[in-house]
PDB file of N, CA and C in Angstrom:
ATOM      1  N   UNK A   1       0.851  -1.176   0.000  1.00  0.00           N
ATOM      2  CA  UNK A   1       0.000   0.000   0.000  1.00  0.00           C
ATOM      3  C   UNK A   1       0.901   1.245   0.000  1.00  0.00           C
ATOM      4  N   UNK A   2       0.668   1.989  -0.566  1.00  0.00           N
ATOM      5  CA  UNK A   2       1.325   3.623  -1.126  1.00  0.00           C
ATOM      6  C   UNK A   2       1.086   4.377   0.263  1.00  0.00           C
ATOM      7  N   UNK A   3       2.013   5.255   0.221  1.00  0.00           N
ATOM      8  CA  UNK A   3       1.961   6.425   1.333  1.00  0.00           C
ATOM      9  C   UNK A   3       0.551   6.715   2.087  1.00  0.00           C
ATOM     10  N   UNK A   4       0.355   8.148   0.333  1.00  0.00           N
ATOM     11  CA  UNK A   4      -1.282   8.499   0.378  1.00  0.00           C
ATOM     12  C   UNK A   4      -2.092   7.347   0.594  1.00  0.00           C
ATOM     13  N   UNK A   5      -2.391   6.026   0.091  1.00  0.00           N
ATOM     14  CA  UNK A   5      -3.252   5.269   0.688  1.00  0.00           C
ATOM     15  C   UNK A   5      -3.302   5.011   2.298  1.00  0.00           C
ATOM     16  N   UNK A   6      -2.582   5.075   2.808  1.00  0.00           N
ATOM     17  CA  UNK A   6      -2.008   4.909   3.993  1.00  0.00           C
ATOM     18  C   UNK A   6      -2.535   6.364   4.615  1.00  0.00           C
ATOM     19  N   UNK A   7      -2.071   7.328   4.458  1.00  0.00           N
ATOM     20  CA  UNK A   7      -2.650   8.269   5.124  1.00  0.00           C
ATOM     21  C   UNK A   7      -4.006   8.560   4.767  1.00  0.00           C
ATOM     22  N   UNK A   8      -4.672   8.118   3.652  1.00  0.00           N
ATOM     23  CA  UNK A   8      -6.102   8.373   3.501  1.00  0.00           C
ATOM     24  C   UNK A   8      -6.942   7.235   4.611  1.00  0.00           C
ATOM     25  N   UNK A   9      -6.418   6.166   4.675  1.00  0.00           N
ATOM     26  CA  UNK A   9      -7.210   4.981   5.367  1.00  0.00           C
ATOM     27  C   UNK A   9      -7.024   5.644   6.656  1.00  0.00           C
ATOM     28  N   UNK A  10      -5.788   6.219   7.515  1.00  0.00           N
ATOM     29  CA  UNK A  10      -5.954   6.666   9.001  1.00  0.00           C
ATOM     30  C   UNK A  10      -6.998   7.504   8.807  1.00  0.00           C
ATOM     31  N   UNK A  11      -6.821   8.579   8.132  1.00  0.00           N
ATOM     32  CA  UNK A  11      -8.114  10.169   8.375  1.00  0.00           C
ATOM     33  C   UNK A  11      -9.010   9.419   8.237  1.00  0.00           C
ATOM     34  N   UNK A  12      -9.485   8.439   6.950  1.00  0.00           N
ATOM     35  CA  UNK A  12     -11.118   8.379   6.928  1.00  0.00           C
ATOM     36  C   UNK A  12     -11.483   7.284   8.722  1.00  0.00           C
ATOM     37  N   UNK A  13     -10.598   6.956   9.051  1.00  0.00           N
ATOM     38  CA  UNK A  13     -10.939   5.565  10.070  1.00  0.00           C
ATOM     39  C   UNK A  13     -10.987   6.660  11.778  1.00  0.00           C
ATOM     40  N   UNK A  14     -10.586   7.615  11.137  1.00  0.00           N
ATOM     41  CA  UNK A  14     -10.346   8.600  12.775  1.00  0.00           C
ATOM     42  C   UNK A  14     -11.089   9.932  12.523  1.00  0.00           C
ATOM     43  N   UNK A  15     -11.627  10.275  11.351  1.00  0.00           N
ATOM     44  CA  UNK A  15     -12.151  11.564  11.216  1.00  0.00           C
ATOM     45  C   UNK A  15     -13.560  11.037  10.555  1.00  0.00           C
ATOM     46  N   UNK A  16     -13.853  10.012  10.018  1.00  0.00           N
ATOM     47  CA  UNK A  16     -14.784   9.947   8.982  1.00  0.00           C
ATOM     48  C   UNK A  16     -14.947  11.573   8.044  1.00  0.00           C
ATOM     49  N   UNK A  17     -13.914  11.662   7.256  1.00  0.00           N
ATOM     50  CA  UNK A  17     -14.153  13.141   6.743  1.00  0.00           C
ATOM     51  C   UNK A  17     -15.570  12.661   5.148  1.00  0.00           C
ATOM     52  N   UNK A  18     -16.053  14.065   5.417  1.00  0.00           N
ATOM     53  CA  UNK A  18     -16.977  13.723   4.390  1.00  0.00           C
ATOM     54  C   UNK A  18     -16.276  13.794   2.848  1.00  0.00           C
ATOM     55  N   UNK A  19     -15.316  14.828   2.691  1.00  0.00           N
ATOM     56  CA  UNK A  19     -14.304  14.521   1.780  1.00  0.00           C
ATOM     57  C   UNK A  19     -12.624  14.840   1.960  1.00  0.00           C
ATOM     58  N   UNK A  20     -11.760  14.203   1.256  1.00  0.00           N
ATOM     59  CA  UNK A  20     -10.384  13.902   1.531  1.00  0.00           C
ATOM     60  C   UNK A  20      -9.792  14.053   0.424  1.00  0.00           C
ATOM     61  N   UNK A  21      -8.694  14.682   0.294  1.00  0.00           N
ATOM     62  CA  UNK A  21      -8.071  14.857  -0.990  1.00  0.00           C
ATOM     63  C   UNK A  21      -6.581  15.398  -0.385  1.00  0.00           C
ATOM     64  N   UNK A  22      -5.714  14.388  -0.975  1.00  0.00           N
ATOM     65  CA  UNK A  22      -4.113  14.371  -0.114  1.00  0.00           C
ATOM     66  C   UNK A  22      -3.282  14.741  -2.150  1.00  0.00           C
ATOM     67  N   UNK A  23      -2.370  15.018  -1.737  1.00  0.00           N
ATOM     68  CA  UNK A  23      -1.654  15.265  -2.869  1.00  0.00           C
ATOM     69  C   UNK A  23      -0.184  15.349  -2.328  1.00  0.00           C
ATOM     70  N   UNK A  24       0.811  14.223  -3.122  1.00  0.00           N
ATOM     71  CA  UNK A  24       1.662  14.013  -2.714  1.00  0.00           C
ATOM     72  C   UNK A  24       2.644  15.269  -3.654  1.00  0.00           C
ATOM     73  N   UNK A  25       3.260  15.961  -3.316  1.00  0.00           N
ATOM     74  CA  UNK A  25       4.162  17.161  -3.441  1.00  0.00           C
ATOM     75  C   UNK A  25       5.810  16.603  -3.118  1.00  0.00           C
ATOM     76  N   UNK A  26       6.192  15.463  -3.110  1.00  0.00           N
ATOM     77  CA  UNK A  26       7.545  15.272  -2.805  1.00  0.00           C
ATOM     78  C   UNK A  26       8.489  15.366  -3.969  1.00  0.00           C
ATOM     79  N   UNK A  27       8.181  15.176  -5.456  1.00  0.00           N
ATOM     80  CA  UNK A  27       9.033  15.620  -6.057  1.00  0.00           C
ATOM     81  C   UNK A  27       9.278  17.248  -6.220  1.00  0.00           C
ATOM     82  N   UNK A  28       8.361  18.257  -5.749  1.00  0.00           N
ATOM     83  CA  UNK A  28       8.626  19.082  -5.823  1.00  0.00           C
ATOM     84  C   UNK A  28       9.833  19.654  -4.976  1.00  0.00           C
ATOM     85  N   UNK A  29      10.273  18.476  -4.075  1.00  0.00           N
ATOM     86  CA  UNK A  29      11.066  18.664  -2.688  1.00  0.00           C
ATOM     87  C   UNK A  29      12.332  17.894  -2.835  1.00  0.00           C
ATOM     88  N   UNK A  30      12.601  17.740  -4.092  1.00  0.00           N
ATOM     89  CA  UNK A  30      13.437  16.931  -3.976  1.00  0.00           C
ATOM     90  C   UNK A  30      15.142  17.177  -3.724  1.00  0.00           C
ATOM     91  N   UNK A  31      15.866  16.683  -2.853  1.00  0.00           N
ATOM     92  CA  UNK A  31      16.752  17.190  -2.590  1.00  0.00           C
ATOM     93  C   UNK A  31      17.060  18.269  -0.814  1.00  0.00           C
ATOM     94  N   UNK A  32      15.307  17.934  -0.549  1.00  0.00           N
ATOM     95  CA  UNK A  32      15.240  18.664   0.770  1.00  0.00           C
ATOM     96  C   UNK A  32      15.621  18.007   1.694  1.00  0.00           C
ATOM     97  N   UNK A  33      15.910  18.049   2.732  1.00  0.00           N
ATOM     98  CA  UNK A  33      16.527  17.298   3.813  1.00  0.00           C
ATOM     99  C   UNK A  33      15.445  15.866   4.280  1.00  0.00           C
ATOM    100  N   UNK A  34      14.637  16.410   4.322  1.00  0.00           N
ATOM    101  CA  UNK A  34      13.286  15.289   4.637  1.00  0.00           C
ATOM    102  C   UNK A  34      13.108  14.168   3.330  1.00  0.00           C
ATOM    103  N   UNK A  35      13.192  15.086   1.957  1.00  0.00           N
ATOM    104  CA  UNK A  35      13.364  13.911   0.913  1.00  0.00           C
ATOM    105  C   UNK A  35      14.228  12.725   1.088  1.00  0.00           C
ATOM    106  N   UNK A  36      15.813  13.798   1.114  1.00  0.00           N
ATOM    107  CA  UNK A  36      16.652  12.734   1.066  1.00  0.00           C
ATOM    108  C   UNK A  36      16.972  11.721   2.242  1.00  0.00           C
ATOM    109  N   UNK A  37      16.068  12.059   3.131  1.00  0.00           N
ATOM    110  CA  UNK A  37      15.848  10.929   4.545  1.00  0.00           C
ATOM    111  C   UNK A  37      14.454   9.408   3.992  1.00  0.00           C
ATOM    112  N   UNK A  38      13.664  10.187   2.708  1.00  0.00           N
ATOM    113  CA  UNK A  38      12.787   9.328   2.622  1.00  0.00           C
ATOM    114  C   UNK A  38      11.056   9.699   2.626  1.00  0.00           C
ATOM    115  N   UNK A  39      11.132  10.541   3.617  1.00  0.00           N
ATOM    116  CA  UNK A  39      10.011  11.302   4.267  1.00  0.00           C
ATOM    117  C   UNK A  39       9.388  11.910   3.001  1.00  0.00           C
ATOM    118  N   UNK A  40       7.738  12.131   2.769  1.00  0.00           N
ATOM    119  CA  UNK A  40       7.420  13.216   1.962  1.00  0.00           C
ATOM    120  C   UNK A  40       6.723  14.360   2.185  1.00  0.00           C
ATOM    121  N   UNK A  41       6.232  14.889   1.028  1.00  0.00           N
ATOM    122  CA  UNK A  41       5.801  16.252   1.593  1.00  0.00           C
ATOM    123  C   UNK A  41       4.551  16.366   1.062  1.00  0.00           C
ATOM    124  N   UNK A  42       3.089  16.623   1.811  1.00  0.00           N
ATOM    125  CA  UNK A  42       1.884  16.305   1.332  1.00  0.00           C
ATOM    126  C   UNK A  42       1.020  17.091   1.613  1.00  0.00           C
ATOM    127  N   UNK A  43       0.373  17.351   0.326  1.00  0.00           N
ATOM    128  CA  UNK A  43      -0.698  19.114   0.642  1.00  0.00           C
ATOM    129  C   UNK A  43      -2.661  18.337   1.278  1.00  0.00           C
ATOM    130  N   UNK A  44      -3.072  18.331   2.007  1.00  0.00           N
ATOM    131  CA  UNK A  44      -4.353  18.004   2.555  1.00  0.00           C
ATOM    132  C   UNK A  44      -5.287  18.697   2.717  1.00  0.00           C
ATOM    133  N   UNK A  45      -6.295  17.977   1.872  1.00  0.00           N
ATOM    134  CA  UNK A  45      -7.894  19.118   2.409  1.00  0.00           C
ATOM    135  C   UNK A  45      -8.901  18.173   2.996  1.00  0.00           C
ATOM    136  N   UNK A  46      -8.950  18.198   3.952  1.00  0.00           N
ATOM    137  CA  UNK A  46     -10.165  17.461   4.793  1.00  0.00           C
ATOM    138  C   UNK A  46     -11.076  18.047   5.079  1.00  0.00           C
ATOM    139  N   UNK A  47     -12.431  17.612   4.999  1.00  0.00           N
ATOM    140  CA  UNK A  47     -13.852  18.049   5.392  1.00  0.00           C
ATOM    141  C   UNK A  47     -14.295  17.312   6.174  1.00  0.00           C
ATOM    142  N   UNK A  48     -14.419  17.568   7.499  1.00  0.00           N
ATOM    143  CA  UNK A  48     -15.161  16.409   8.497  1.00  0.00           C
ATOM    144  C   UNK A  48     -16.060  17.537   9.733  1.00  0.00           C
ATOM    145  N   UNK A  49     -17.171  16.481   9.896  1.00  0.00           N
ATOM    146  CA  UNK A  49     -18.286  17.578  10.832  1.00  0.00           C
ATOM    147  C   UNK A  49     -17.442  16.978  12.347  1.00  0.00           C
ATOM    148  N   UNK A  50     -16.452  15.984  12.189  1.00  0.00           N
ATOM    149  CA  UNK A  50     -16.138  16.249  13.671  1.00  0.00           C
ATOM    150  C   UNK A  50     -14.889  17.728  13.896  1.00  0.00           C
ATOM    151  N   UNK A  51     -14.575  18.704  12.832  1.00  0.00           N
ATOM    152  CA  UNK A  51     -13.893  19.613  13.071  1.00  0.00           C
ATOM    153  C   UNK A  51     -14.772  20.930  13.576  1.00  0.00           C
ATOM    154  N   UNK A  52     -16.200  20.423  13.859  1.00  0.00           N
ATOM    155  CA  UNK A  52     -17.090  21.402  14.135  1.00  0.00           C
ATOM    156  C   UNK A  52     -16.681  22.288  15.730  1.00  0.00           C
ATOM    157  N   UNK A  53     -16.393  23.485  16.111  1.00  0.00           N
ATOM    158  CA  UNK A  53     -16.175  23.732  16.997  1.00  0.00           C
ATOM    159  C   UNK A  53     -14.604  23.914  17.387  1.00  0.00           C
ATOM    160  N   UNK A  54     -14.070  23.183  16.564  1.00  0.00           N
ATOM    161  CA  UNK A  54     -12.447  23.543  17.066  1.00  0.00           C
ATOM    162  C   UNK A  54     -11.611  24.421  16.143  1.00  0.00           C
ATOM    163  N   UNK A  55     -10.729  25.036  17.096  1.00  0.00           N
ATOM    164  CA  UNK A  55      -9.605  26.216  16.600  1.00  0.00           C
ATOM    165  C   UNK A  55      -9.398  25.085  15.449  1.00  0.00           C
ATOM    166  N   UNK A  56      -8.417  25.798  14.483  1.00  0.00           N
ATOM    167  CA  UNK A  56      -7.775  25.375  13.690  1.00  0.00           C
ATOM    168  C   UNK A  56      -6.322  24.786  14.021  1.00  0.00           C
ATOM    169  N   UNK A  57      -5.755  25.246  15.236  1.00  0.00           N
ATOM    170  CA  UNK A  57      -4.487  24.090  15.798  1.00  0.00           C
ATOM    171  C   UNK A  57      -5.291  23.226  16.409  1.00  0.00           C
ATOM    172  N   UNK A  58      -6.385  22.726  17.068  1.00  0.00           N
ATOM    173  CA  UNK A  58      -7.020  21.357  17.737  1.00  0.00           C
ATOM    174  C   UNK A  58      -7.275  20.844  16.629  1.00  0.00           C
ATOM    175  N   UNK A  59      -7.708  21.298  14.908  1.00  0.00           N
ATOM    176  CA  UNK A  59      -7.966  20.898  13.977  1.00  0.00           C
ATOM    177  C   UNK A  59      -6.447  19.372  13.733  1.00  0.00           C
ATOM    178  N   UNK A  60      -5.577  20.401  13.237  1.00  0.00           N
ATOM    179  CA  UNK A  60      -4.636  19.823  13.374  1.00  0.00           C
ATOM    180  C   UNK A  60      -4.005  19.046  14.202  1.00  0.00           C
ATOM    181  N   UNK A  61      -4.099  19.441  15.051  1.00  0.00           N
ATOM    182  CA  UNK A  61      -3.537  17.954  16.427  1.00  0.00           C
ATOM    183  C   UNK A  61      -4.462  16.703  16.088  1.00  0.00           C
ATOM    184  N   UNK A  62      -5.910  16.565  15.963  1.00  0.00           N
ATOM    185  CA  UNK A  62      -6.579  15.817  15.879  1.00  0.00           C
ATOM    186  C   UNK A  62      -5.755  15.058  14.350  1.00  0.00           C
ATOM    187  N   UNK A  63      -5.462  15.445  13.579  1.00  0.00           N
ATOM    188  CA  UNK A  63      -4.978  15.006  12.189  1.00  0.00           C
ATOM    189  C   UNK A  63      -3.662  14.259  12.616  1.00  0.00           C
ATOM    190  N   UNK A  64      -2.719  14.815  13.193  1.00  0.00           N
ATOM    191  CA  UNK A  64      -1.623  14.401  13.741  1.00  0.00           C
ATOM    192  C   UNK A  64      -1.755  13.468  14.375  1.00  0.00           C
ATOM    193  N   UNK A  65      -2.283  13.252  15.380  1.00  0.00           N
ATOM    194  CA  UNK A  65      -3.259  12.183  16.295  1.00  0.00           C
ATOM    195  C   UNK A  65      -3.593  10.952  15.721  1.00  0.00           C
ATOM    196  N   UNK A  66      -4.304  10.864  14.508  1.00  0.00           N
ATOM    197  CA  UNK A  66      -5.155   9.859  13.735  1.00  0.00           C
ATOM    198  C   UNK A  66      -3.610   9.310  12.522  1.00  0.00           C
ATOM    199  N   UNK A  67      -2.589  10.334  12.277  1.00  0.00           N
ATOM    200  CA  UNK A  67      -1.728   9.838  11.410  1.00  0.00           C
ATOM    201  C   UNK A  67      -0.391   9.028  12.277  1.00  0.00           C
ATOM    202  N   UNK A  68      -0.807   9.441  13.633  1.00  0.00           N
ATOM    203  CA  UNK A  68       0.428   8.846  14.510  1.00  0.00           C
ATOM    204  C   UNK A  68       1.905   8.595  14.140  1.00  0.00           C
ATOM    205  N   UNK A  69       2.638   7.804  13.964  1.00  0.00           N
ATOM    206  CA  UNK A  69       4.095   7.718  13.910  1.00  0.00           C
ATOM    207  C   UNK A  69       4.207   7.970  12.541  1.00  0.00           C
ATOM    208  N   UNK A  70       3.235   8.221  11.593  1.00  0.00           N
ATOM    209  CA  UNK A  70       3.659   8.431  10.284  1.00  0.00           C
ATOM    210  C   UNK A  70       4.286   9.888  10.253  1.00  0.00           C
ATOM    211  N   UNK A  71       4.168  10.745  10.989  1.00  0.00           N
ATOM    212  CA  UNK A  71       4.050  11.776  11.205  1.00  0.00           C
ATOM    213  C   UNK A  71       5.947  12.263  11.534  1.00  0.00           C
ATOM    214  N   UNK A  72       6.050  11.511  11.855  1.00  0.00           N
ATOM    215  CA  UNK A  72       7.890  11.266  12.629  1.00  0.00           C
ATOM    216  C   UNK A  72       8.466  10.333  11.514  1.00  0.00           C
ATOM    217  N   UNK A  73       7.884   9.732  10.864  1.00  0.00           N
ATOM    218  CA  UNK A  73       9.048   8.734   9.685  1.00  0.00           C
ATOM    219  C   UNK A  73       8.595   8.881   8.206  1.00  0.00           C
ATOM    220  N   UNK A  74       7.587   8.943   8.096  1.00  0.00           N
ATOM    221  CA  UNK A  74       6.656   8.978   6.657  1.00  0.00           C
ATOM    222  C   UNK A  74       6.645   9.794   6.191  1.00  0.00           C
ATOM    223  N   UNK A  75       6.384  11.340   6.691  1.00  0.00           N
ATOM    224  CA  UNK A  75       5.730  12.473   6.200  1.00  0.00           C
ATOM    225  C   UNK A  75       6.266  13.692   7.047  1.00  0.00           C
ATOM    226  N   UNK A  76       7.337  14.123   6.425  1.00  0.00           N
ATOM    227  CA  UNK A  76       8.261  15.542   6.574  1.00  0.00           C
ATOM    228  C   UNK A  76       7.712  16.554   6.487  1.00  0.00           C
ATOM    229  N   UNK A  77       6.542  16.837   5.842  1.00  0.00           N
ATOM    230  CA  UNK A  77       6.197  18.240   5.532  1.00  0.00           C
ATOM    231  C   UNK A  77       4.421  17.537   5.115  1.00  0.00           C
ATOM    232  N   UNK A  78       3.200  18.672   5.461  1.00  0.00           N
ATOM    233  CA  UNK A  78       1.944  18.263   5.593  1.00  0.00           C
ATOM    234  C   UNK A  78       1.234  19.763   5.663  1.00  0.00           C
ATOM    235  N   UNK A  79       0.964  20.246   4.444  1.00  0.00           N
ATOM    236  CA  UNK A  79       0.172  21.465   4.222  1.00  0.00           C
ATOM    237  C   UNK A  79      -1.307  20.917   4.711  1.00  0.00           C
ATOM    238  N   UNK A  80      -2.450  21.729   5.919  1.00  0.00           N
ATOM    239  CA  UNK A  80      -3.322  20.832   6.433  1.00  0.00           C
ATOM    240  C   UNK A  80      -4.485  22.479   5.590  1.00  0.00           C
ATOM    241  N   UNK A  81      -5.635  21.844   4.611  1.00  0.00           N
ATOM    242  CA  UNK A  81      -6.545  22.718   5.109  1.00  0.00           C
ATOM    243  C   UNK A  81      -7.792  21.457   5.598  1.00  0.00           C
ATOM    244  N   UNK A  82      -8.314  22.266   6.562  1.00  0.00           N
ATOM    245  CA  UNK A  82      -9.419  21.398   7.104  1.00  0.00           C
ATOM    246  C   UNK A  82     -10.748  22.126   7.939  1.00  0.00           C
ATOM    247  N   UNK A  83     -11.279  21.830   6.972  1.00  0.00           N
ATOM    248  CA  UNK A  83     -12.724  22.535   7.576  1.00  0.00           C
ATOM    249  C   UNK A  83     -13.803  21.667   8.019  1.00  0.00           C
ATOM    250  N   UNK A  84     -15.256  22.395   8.458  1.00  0.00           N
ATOM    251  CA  UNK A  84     -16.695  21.753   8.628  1.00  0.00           C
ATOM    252  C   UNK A  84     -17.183  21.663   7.115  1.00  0.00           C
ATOM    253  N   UNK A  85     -17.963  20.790   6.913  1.00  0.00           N
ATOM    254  CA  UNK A  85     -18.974  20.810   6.300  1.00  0.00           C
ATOM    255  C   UNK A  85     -19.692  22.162   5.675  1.00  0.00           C
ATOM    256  N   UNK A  86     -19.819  23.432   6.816  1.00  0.00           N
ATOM    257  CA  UNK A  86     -20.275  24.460   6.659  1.00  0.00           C
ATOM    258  C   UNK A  86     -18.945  25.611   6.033  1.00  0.00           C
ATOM    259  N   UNK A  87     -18.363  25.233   6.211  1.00  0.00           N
ATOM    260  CA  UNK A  87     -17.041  25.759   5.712  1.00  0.00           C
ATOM    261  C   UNK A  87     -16.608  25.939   4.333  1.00  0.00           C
ATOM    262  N   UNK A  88     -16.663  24.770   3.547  1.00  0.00           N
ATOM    263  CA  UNK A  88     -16.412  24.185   2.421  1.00  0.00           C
ATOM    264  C   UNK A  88     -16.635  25.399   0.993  1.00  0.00           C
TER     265      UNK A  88
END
């Protein structure tokens, strides 16, 4: 299983987002310190009604949270937008 598959299966299994769209950006990075360790670099738009009510850093912790150790070996760099439902 691929990266993005991998990080799409944590969000949908910990956020149920109503939509998800990851885009892997690592060749644009290539040669960055995180590349050449392995790590990539990935732009995210999540829509989930459980982001209803929270700042936009609890947004993110919750994302961090659900991606766990991928977060430290997998994935160097993680552009997050993430809204409600009402947001969108």
């Amino acid at each position: 299983m691929d990266r993005v598959t991998v990080i799409e299966a944590r969000l949908r299994a910990a956020l149920m987002p109503e939509h998800i769209e990851i885009t892997d950006e690592s060749a644009a990075h290539a040669g960055h310190a995180g590349a050449r360790g392995g790590a990539g670099h990935y732009a995210l738009t999540i829509v989930s009604p459980q982001f209803k009510g929270q700042t936009a850093i609890a947004r993110h912790r919750m994302i961090y949270q659900a991606l766990g150790e991928l977060m430290h070996h997998e994935i160097h760099a993680l552009r997050i937008n993430a809204l409600t439902p009402e947001e969108q």
